[in-house]
Protein backbone atom coordinates (compact mmCIF):
# COMPACT_ATOMS: atom_id res chain seq x y z
CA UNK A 1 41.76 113.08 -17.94
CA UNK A 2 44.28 114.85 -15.76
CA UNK A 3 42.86 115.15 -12.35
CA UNK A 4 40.12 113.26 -12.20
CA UNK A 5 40.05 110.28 -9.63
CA UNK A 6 40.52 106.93 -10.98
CA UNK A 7 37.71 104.35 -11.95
CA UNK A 8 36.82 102.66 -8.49
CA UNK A 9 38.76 98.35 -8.29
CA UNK A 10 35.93 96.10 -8.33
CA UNK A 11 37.17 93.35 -6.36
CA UNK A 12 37.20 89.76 -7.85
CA UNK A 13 34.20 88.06 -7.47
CA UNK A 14 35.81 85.11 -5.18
CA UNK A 15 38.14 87.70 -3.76
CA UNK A 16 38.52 85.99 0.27
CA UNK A 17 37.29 82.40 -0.98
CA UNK A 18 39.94 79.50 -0.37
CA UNK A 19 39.95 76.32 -1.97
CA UNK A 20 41.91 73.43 -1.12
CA UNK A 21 42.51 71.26 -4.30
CA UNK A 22 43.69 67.26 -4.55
CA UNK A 23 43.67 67.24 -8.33
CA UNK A 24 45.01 65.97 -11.24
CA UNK A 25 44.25 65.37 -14.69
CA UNK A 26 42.07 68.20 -16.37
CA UNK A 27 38.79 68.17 -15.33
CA UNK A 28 39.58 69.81 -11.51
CA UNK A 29 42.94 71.82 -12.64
CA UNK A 30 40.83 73.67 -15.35
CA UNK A 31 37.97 73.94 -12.73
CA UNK A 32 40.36 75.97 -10.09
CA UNK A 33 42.39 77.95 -12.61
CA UNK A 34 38.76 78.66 -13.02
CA UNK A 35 38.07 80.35 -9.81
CA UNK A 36 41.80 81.51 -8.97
CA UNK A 37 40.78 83.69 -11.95
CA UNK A 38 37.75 85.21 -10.52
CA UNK A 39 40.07 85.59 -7.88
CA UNK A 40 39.67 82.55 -5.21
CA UNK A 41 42.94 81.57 -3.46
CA UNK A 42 43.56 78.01 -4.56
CA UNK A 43 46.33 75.82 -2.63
CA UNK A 44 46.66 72.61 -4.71
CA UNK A 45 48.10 69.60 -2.57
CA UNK A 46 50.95 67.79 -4.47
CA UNK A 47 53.02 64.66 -3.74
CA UNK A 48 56.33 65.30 -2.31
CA UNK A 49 59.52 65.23 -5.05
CA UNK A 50 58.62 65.31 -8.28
CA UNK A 51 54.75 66.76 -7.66
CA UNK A 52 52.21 66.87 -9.81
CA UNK A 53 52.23 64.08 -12.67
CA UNK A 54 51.71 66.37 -15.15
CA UNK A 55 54.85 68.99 -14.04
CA UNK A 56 56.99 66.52 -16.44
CA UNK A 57 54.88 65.25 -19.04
CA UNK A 58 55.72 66.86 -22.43
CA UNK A 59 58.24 69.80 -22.21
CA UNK A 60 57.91 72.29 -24.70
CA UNK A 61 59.28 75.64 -23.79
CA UNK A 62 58.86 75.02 -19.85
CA UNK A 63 61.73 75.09 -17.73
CA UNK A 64 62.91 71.60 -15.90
CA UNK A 65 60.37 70.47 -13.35
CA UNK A 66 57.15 72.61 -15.21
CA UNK A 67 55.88 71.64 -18.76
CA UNK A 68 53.09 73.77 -20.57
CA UNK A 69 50.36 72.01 -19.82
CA UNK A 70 51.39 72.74 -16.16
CA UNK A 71 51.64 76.20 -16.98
CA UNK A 72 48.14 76.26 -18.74
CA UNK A 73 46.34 74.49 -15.82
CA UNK A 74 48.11 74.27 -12.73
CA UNK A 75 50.41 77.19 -11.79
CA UNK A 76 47.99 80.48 -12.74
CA UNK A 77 47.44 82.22 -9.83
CA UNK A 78 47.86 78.70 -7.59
CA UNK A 79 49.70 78.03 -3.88
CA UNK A 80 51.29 75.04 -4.14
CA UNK A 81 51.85 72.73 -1.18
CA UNK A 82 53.68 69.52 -0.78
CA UNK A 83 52.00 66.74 1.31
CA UNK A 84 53.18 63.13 1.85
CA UNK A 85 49.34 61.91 2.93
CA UNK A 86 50.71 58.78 3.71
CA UNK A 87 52.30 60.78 6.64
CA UNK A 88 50.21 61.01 9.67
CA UNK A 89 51.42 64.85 10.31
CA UNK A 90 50.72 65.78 6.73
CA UNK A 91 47.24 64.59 7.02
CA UNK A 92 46.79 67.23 10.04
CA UNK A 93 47.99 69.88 7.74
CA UNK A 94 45.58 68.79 5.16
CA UNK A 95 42.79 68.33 7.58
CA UNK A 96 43.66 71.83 9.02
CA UNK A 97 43.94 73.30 5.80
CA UNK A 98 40.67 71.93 5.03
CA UNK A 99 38.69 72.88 8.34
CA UNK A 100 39.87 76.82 7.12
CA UNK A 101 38.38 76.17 3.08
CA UNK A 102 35.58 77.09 2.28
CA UNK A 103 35.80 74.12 -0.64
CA UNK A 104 37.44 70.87 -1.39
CA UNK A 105 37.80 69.73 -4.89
CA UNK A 106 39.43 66.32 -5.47
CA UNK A 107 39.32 64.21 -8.91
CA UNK A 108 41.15 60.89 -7.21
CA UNK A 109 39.92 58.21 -8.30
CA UNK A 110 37.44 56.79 -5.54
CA UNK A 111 40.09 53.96 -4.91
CA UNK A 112 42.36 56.44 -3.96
CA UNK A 113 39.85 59.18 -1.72
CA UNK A 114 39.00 55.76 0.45
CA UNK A 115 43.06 55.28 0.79
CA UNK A 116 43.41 58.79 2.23
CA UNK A 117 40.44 58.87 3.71
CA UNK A 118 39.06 61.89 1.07
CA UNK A 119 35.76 60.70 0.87
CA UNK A 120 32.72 63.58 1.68
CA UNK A 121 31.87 61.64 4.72
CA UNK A 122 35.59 61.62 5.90
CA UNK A 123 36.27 65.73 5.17
């Protein structure tokens, strides 16, 4: 009604919760879209040029570089950042970037967390 005062914002539930995400696949891209929705900032960590595998994998009504299924899991309310972690300076960012997060989620495969040192033990 005119005048009265507006229906208090709730805040997100995971409103000032960061998570830094090494993902691919579905499992961990559904799992942060997950809490970016309840309201977590999520910064997902993707390979320098073309990005994330899955930014060119079946193209429906995406524009060039983004493909629905990128859309659907991976770009809702996501930071991306690219990191070569191959790079000894990008591994500081990550590391930093890490240090601040209050979580880590990585699907590598463990071949690939022991490369990059991404194991629990080594973040």
């Amino acid at each position: 009604m005119p005048g009265e005062d507006p229906a208090p914002v709730t805040p997100a539930p995971l409103a000032g919760v960061t998570v830094v995400a090494l993902e691919q696949a579905v499992s961990a891209p559904m799992c942060t879209r997950t809490l970016a929705d309840f309201g977590a900032r999520v910064i997902k960590i993707e390979p320098p040029g073309l990005g994330d595998s899955y930014r060119n994998l079946i193209r429906l009504r995406a524009p060039p570089g983004t493909t629905d299924y990128f859309w659907t899991l991976d770009a809702r309310n996501k930071e991306s950042l690219a990191l070569d972690l191959a790079h000894p300076a990008a591994r500081g960012v990550l590391d930093a970037l890490i240090r601040k997060a209050d979580v880590f989620i990585t699907n590598y495969p463990f071949p690939t967390r022991e490369k990059f040192r991404l194991r629990a033990e080594d973040v």
